[in-house]
Protein backbone atom coordinates (compact mmCIF):
# COMPACT_ATOMS: atom_id res chain seq x y z
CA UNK A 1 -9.22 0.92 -19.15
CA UNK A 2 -9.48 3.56 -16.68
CA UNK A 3 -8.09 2.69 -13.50
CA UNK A 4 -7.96 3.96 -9.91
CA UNK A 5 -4.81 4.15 -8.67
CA UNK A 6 -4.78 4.29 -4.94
CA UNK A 7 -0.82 4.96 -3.32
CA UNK A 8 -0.14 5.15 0.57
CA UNK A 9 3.03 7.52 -0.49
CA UNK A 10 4.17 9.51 -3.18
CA UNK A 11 5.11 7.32 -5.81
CA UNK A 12 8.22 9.99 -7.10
CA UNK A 13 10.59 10.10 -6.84
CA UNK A 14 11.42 6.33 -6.68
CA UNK A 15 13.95 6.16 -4.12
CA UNK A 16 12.57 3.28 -1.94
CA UNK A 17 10.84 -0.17 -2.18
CA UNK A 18 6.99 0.83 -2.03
CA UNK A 19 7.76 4.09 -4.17
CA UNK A 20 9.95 2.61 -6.98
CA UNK A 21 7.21 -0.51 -7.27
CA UNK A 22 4.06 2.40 -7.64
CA UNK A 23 5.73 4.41 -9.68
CA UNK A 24 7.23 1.98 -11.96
CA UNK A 25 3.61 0.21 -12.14
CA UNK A 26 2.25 3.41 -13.23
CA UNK A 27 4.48 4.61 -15.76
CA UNK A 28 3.95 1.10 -17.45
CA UNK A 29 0.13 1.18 -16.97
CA UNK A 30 -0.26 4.70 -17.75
CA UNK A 31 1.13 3.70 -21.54
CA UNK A 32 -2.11 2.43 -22.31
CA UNK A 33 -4.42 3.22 -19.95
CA UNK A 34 -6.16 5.57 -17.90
CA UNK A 35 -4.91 6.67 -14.77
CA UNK A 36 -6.26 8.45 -12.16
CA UNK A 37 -3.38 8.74 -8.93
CA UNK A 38 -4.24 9.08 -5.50
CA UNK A 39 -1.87 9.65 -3.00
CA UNK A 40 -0.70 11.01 0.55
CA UNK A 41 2.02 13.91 0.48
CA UNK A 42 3.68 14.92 3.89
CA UNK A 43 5.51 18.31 2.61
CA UNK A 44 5.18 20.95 -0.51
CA UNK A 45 8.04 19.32 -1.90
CA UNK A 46 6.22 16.11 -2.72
CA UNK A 47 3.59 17.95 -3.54
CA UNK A 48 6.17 19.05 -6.41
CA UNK A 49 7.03 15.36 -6.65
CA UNK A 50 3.65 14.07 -7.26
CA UNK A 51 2.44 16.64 -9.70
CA UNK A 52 5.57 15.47 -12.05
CA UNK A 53 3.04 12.19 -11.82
CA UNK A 54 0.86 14.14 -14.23
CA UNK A 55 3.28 13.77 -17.02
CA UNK A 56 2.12 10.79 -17.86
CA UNK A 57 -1.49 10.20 -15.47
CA UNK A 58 -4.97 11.37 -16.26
CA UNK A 59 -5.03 12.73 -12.91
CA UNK A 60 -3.18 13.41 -9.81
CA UNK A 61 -4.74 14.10 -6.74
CA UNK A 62 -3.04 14.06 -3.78
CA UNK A 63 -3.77 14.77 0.69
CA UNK A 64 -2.01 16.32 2.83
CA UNK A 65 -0.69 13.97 5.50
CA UNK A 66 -0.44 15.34 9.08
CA UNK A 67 2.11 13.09 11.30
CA UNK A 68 1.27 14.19 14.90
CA UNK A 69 -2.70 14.40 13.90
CA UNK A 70 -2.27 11.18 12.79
CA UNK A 71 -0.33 9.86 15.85
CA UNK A 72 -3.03 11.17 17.74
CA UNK A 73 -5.91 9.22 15.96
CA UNK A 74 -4.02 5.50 16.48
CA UNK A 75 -3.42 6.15 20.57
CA UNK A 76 -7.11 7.57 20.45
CA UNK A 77 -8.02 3.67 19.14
CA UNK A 78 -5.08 1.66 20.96
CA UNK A 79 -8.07 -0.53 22.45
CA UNK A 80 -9.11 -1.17 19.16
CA UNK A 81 -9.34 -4.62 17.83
CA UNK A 82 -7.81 -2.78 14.16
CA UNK A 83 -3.78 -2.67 13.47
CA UNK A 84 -3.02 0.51 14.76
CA UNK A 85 -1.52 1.08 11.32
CA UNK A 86 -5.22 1.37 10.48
CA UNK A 87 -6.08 4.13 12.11
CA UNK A 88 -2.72 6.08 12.11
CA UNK A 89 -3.32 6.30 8.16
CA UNK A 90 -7.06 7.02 8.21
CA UNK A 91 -7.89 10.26 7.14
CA UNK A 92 -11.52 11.85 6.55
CA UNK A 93 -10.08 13.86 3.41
CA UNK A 94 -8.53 11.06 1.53
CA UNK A 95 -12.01 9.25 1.98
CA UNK A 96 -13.51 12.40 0.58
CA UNK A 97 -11.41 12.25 -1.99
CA UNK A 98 -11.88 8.90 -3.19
CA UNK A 99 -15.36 9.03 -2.80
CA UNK A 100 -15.95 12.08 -4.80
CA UNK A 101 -13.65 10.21 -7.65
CA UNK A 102 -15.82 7.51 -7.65
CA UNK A 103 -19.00 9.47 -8.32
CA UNK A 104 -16.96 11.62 -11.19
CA UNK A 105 -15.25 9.01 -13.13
CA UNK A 106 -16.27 5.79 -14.00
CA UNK A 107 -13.37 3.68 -13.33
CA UNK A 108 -13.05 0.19 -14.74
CA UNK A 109 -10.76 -0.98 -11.88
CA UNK A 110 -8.64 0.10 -8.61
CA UNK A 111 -5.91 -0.68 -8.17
CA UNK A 112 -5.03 -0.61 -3.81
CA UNK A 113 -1.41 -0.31 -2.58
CA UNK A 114 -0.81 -1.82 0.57
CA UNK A 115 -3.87 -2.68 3.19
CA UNK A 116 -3.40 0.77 4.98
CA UNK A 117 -5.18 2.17 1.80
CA UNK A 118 -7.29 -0.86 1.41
CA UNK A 119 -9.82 0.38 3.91
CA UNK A 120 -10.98 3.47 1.66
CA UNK A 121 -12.48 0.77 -0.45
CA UNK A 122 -12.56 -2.65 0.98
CA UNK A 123 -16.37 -2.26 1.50
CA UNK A 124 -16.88 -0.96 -2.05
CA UNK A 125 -18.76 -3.14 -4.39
CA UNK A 126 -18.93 -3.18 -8.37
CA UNK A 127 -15.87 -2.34 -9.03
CA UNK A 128 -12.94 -4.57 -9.54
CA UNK A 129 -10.48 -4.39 -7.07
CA UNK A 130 -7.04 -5.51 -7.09
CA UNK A 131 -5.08 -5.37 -3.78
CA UNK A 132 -0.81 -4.93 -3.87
CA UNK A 133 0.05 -5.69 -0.35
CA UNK A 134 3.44 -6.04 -1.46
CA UNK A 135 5.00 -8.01 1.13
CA UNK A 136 3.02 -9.53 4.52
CA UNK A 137 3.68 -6.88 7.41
CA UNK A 138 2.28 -9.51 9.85
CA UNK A 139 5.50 -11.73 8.91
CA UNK A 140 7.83 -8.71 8.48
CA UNK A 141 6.44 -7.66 12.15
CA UNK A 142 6.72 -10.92 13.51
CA UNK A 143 10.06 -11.54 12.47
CA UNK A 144 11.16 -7.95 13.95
CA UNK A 145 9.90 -8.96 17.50
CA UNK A 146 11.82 -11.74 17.81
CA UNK A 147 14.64 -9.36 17.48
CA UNK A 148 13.78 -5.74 18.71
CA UNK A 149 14.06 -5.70 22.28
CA UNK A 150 13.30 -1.95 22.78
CA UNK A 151 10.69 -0.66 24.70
CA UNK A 152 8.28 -1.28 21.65
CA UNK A 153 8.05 -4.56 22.08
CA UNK A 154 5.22 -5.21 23.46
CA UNK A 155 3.53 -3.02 21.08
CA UNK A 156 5.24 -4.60 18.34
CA UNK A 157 3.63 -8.05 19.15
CA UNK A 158 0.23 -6.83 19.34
CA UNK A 159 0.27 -5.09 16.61
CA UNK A 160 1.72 -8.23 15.08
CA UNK A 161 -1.20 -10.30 15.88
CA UNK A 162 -3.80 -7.83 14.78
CA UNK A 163 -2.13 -7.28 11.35
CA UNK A 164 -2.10 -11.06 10.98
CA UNK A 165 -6.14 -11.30 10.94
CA UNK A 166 -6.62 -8.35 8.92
CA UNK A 167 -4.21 -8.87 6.53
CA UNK A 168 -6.45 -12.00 5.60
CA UNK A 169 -9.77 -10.50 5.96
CA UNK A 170 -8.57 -7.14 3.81
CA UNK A 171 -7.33 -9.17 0.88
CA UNK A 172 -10.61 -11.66 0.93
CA UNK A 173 -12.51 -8.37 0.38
CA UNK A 174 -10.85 -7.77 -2.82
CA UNK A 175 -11.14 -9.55 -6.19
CA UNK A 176 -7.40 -10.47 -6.18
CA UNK A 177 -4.30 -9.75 -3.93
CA UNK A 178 -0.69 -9.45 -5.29
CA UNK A 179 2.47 -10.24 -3.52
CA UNK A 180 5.76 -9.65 -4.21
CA UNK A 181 7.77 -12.69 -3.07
CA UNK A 182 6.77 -16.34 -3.27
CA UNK A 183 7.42 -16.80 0.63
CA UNK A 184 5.14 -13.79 1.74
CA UNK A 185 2.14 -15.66 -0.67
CA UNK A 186 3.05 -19.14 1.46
CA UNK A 187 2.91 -17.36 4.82
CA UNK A 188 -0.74 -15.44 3.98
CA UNK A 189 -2.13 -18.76 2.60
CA UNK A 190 -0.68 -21.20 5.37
CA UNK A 191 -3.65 -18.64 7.21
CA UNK A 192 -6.53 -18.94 4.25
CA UNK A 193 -5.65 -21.50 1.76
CA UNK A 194 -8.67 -19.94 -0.16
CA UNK A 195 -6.98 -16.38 -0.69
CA UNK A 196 -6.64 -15.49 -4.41
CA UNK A 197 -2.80 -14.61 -4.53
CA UNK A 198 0.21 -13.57 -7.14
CA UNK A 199 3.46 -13.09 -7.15
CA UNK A 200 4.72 -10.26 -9.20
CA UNK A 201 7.94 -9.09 -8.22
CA UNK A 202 9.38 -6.10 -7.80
CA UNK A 203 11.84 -4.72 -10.20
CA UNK A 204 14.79 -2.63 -11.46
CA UNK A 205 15.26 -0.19 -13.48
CA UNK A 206 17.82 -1.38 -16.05
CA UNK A 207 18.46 1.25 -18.03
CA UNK A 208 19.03 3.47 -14.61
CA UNK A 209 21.29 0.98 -13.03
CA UNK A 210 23.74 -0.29 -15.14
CA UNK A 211 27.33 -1.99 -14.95
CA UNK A 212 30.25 0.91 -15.12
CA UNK A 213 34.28 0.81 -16.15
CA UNK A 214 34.73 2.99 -12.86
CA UNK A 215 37.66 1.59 -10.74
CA UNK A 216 36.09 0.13 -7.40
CA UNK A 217 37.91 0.71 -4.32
CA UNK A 218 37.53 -1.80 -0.78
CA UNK A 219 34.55 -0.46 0.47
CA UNK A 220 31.76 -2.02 1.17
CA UNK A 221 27.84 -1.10 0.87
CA UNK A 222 24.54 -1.22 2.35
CA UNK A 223 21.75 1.21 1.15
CA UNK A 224 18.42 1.32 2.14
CA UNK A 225 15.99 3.64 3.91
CA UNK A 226 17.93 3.78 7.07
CA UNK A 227 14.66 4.79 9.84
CA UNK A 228 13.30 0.64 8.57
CA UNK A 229 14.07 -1.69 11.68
CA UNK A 230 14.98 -4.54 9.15
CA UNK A 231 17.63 -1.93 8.07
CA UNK A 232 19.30 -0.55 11.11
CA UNK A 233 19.38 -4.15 12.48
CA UNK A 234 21.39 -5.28 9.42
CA UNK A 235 23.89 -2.36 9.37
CA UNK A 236 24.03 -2.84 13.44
CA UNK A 237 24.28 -6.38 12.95
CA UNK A 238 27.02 -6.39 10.46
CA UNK A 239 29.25 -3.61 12.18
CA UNK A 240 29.09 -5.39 15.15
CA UNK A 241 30.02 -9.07 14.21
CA UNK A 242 30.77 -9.16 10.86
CA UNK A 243 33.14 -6.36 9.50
CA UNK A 244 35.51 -6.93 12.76
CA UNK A 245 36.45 -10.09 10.83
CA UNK A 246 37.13 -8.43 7.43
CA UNK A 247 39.05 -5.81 9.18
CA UNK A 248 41.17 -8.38 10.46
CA UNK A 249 42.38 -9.07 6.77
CA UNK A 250 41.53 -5.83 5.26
CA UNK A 251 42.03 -3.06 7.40
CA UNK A 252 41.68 -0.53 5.36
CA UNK A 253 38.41 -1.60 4.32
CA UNK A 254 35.47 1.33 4.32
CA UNK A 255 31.89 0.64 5.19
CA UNK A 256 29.63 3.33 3.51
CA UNK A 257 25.83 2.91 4.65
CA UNK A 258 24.12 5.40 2.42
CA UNK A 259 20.18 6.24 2.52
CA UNK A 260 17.91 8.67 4.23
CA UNK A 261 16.61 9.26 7.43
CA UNK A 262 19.57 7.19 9.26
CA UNK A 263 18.27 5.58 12.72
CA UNK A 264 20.04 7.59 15.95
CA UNK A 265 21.98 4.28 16.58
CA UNK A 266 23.19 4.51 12.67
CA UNK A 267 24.32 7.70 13.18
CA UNK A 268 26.39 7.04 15.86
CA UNK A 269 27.91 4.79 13.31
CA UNK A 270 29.34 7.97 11.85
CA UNK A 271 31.96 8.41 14.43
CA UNK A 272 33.77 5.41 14.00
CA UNK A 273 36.74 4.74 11.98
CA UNK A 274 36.01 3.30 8.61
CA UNK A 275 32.57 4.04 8.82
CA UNK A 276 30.50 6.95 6.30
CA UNK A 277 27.01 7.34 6.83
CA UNK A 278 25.95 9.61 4.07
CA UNK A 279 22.27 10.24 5.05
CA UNK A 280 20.30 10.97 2.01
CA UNK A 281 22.03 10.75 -1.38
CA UNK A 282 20.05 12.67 -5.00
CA UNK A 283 21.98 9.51 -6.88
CA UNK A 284 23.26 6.42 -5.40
CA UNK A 285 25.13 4.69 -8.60
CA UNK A 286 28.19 6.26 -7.58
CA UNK A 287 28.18 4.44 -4.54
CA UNK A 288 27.94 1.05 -6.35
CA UNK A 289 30.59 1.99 -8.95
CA UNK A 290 32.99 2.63 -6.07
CA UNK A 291 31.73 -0.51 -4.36
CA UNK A 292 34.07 -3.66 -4.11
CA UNK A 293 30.89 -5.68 -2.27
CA UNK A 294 27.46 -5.30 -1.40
CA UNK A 295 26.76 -6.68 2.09
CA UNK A 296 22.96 -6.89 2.70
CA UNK A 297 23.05 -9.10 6.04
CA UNK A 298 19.20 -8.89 6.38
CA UNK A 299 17.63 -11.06 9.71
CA UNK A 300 14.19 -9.11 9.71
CA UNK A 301 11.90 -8.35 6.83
CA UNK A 302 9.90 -9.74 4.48
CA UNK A 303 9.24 -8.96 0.78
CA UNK A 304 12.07 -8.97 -1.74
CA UNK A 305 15.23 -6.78 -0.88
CA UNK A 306 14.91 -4.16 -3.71
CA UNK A 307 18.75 -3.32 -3.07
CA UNK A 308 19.97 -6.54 -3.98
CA UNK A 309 17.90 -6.29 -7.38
CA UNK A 310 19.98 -2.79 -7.05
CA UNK A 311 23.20 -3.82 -6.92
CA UNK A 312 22.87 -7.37 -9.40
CA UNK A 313 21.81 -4.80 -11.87
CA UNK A 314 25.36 -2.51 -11.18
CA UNK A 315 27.57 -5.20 -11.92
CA UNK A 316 28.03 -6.04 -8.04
CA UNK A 317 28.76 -8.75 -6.42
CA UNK A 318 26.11 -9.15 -3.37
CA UNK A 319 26.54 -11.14 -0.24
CA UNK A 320 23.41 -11.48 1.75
CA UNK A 321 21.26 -14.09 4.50
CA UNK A 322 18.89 -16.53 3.50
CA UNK A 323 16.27 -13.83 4.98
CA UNK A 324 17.85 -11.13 2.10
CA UNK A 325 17.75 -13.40 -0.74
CA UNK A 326 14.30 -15.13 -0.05
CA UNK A 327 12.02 -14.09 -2.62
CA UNK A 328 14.61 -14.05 -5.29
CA UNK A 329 15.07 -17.45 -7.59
CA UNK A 330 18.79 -16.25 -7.65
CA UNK A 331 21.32 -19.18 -7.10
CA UNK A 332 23.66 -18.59 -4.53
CA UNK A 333 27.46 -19.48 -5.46
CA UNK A 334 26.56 -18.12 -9.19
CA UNK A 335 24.38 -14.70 -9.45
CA UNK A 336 24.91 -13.70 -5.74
CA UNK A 337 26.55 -15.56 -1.77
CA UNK A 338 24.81 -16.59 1.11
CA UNK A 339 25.70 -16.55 4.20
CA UNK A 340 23.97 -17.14 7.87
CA UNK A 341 26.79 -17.02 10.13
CA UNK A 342 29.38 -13.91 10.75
CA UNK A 343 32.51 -15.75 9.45
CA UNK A 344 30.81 -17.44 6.77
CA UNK A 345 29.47 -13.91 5.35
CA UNK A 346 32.75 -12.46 6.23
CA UNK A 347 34.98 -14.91 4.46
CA UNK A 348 32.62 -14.63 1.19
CA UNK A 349 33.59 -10.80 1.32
CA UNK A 350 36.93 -11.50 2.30
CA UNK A 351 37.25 -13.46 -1.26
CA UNK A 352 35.64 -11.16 -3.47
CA UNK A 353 37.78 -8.02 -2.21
CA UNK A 354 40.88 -10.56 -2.61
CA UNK A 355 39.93 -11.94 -6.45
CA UNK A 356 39.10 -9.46 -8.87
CA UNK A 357 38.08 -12.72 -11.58
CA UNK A 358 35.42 -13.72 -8.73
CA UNK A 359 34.23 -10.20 -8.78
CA UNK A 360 33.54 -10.09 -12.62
CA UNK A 361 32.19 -13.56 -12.66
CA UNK A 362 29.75 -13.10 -9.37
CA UNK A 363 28.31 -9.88 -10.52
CA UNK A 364 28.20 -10.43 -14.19
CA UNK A 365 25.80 -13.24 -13.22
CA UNK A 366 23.73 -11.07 -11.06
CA UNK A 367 23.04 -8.79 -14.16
CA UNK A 368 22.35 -11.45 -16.64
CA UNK A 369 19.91 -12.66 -13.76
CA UNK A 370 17.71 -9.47 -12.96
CA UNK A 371 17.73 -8.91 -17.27
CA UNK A 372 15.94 -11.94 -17.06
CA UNK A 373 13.12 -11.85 -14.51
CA UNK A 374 12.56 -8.33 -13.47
CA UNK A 375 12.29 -5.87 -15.77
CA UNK A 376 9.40 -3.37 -15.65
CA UNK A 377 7.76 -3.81 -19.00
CA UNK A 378 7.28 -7.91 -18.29
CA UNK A 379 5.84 -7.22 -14.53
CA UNK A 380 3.49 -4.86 -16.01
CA UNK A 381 2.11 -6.92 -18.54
CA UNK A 382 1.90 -9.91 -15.73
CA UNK A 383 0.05 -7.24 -13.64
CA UNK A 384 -2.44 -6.61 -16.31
CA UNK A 385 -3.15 -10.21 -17.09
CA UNK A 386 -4.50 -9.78 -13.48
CA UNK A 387 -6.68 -7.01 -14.37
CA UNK A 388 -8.43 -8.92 -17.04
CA UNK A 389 -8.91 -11.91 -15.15
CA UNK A 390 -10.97 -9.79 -12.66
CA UNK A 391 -12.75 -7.53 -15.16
CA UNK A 392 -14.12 -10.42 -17.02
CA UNK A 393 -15.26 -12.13 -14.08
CA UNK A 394 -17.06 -9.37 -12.85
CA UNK A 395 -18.88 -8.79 -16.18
C-alpha cells in the first residue's frame, strides 16, 4: 500500500508524545508498505533529523516552518470563526507540497496527524483518509482554563470553544479518526455520537527502555517537554504542595525535572535547594535508573501520559492523579498509585522511598503491564486493520 504520511512535526528524533507516536507508526508501517513523509522542520538540524526518516521511507519531504510568520498569520485571523491553531499552522508551501504529491504518486491512503494538518486534505475526495488526532485538544484546553489564570485566559477559552466544533467537523470529513485514550473517544462522541472513532494507544519502546541493576538513590522524577502547560502545572503543583510533605520525612530527598525547553517559572525551580532542572537531556534512562519514584501529578491534559508508559517500562514505580493515569487500563495499588490529594500522593512516595520490597513489586508490575498492551508491533497491526476497513469500503 502506498500511503501518505502527513506529520505536524518532525517525527525524529522521538523525544516527545506526538513525535515518538509518528515515528514509531512509521517505522512499523514502513516494513511493508510505502511511505511517503511529510512534515514541518523549524531548524537545519531537523532537517538532519528528518532526512534519517529516509532510512526506512519512500520519501521524505519536509517545509520549512517560520514561527513569527506564522504568529503573524493567526492574529491576522483572530476574528475568525477557525481555532487559531488553524491558521498559525497554515502554510501555502506545505499545501504546495501536498498537492504536487498527490498529482505524482498515486497513494492508496493518508494517513493525517493531528487536525492542524487535517486541513491540507479534509476537502480531498477519493482517497482514504485516516485522521490521528491523538488526544482531544478541546478537552486538554478546557481542562487548562480552569486552571491557568494568566493573562491567556481569555484566549484560552475561546480558543477552547472553537477547537471543540472543529474538532468534530474535521474528523467527520475523514473516513476514520483515531484516538489515543478511551476517555478522549467518550468526550468527542458525547458531541457526535455518529463519529467513527478508535482507540489505539500510544506506546513504548521496550527494547529502549528497559529495567536496570543500577543502584537508585531518593530522588524523585518528572520528565516531560517542560514549555506544555499540563507540564509546568504538575512540576509547579507538586513543588509547591506535595514534596514539602516528603521533605518532612525525607529531607534529603532530590527532585530532578528533566526535559527541554523548561517554562521561566520551571526554571526558577533551579535555584532552590533539592531541586535540578536539567533542560534538555540526549538520553533520559539514566534518570530513571537513578530514580527511587516517578511522580507524574498531572491536573491538566488529556491523551495518555507517554512518561508513565516511560517509566512502567524502566522498572519504576509511578505515582500519578486520576487525570495522569486516565487512558491507561493500569490498576492502581498493583502496576502503578493514585493519588488526588497532596498527602495522599505524598504518603504513597513516602512508602516506596521507605520499602525497597514495595519498590520491586510496584514497578515489576508496571513492566509486565506495558509488555502486555503497548508494544509497537501490536498498535501497528491494530492501526492497519483500520486501513483496510477504509480501503475496502471505498472500493
Amino acid at each position: 500500500m502506498k500511503i501518505l504520511f502527513l506529520s505536524l512535526r518532525c517525527p525524529y528524533p522521538p523525544q516527545r508524545g506526538d513525535r515518538i507516536r509518528n515515528y514509531h507508526f512509521i517505522k512499523q508501517l514502513a516494513q511493508r508498505h510505502a511511505l511517503t513523509v511529510v512534515s514541518f522542520v523549524e531548524s537545519d538540524q531537523e532537517i538532519d533529523h528528518i532526512k534519517q526518516m529516509a532510512a526506512f521511507c519512500d520519501r521524505v519531504e519536509w517545509v520549512r516552518f517560520h514561527r513569527i510568520r506564522s504568529g503573524f498569520n493567526a492574529l491576522l485571523h483572530s476574528l475568525s470563526r477557525q481555532p487559531l491553531q488553524l491558521h498559525y499552522w497554515y502554510a501555502s508551501r506545505m499545501q504546495q507540497t501536498i498537492n504536487k504529491l498527490l498529482d505524482e504518486v498515486g497513494f492508496d491512503l493518508i494517513h493525517v496527524h493531528l487536525f492542524r494538518m487535517a486541513q491540507y486534505v479534509s476537502c480531498l475526495s477519493g482517497i482514504p483518509k485516516m485522521l490521528d488526532l491523538c488526544d482531544s485538544m478541546a478537552l486538554n484546553l478546557h481542562r487548562r482554563a480552569a486552571l491557568d489564570r494568566s493573562l491567556k485566559w481569555p484566549l484560552i477559552k475561546l480558543e477552547a470553544h472553537r477547537v471543540r466544533q472543529y474538532e468534530i467537523e474535521t474528523v467527520n470529513a475523514f473516513d476514520w479518526g483515531t484516538v489515543a485514550a478511551a476517555f478522549d473517544r467518550d468526550y468527542l462522541i458525547q458531541q457526535d455520537e455518529n463519529l467513527r472513532l478508535s482507540v489505539i494507544p500510544t506506546g513504548v519502546d521496550l527494547e529502549y527502555f528497559q529495567p536496570t541493576s543500577a543502584e537508585y538513590q531518593p530522588h524523585l522524577l518528572f520528565t516531560g517537554t517542560m514549555s506544555y502547560f499540563p507540564n509546568w502545572d504538575a512540576v509547579l503543583y507538586f513543588y509547591r504542595e506535595i514534596f514539602p510533605l516528603i521533605q518532612s520525612t525525607y529531607p534529603e530527598t532530590v527532585f530532578y525535572i528533566v526535559g527541554n525547553q523548561p517554562a521561566a517559572p520551571i526554571k526558577r525551580l533551579a535555584n532552590r535547594s533539592k531541586v535540578v532542572v536539567t533542560g534538555y537531556v540526549s538520553d533520559v534512562r539514566p534518570y530513571f535508573d537513578q530514580a527511587a519514584v516517578f511522580v507524574s501529578p498531572m491536573r491538566s491534559g488529556s491523551g495518555i501520559q507517554v512518561k508513565n508508559l516511560e517509566a512502567m517500562a524502566m522498572g519504576v514505580p509511578v505515582v500519578t492523579t486520576s487525570i495522569g493515569a486516565l487512558g491507561l487500563e493500569a490498576k492502581s495499588g498493583r502496576d502503578l498509585l493514585i493519588a488526588d490529594t497532596p498527602k495522599e500522593f505524598a504518603n504513597h512516595v513516602i512508602n516506596l522511598i521507605g520499602s525497597r520490597e514495595r519498590r520491586q513489586e510496584i514497578g515489576e508490575a508496571g513492566r509486565q503491564f506495558v509488555e502486555g498492551r503497548y508494544n509497537w508491533p501490536l498498535l501497528a497491526q491494530r492501526l492497519e486493520a483500520i486501513y483496510s476497513q477504509i480501503c475496502n469500503e471505498t472500493e
